[in-house]
C-alpha atoms as a PDB file:
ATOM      1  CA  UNK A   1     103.529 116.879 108.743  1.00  0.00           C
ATOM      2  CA  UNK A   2     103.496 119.582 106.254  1.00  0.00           C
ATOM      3  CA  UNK A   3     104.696 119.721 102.228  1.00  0.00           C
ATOM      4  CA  UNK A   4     107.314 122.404 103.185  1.00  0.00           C
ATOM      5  CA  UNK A   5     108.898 119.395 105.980  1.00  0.00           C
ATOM      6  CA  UNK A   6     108.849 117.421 103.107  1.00  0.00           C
ATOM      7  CA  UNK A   7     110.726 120.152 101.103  1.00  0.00           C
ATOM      8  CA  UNK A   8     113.074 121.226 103.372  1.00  0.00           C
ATOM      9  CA  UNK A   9     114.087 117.908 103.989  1.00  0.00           C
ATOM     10  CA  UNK A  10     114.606 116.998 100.679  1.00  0.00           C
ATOM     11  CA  UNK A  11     116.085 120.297  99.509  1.00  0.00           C
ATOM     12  CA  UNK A  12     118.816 119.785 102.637  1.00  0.00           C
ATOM     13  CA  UNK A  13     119.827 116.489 101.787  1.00  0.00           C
ATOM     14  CA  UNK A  14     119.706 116.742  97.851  1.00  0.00           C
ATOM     15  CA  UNK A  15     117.211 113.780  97.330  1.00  0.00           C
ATOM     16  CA  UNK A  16     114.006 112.883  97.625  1.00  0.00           C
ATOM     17  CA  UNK A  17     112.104 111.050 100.319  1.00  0.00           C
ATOM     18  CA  UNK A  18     110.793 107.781 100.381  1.00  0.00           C
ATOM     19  CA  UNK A  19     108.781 107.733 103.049  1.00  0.00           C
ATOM     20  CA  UNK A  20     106.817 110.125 105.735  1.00  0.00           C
ATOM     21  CA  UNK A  21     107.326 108.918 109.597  1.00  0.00           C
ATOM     22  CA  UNK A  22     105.779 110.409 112.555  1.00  0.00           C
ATOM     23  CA  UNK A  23     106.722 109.217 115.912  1.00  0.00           C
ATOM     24  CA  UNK A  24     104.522 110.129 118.768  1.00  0.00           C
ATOM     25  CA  UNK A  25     103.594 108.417 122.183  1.00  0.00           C
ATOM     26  CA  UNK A  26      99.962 109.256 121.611  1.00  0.00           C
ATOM     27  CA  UNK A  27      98.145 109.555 118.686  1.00  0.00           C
ATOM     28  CA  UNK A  28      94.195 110.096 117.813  1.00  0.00           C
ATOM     29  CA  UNK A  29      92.977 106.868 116.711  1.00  0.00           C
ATOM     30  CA  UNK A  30      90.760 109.328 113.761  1.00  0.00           C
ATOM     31  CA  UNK A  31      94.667 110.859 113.664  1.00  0.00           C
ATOM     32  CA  UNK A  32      95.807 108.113 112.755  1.00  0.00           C
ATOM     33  CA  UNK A  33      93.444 106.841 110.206  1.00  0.00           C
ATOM     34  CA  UNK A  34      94.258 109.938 108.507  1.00  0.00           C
ATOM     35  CA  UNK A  35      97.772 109.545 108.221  1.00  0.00           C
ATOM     36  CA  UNK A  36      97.402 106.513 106.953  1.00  0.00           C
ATOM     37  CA  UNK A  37      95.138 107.856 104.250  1.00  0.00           C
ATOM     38  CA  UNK A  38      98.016 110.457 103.559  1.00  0.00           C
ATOM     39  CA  UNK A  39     100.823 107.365 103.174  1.00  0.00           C
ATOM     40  CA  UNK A  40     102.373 108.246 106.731  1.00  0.00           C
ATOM     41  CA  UNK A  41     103.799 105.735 108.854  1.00  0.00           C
ATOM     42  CA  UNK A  42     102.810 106.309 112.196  1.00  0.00           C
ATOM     43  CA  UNK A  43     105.017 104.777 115.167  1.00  0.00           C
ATOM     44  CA  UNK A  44     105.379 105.248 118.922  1.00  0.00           C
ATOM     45  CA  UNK A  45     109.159 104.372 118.870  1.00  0.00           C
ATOM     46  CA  UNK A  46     112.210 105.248 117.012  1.00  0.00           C
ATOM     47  CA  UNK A  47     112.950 101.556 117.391  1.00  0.00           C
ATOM     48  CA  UNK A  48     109.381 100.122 115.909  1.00  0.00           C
ATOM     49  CA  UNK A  49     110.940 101.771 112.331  1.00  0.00           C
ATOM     50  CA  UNK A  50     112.153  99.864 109.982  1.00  0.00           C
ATOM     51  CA  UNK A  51     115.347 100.744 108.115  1.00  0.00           C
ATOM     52  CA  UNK A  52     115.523  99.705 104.741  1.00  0.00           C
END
């Protein structure tokens, strides 16, 4: 996920984003550690998120 997502995003809507959510079927296990390190949530379903 890259700053200009982020920006876009944020730029579209006309606020800011709370949090960063990648969903994937597969994901690295070292790919995920890093994500986590970077604050994103990491989920293999739309359904596992949690709205708040």
């Amino acid at each position: 996920m890259s700053k200009v997502k982020v920006q876009f995003y944020q730029q579209r809507h006309q606020q800011e984003s709370s949090r960063k959510i990648v969903i994937s079927l597969m994901v690295d296990p070292k790919s995920q550690e890093i994500a986590k390190n970077l604050g994103i949530e990491v989920d293999s379903s739309a359904r596992d998120v949690e709205v708040s």
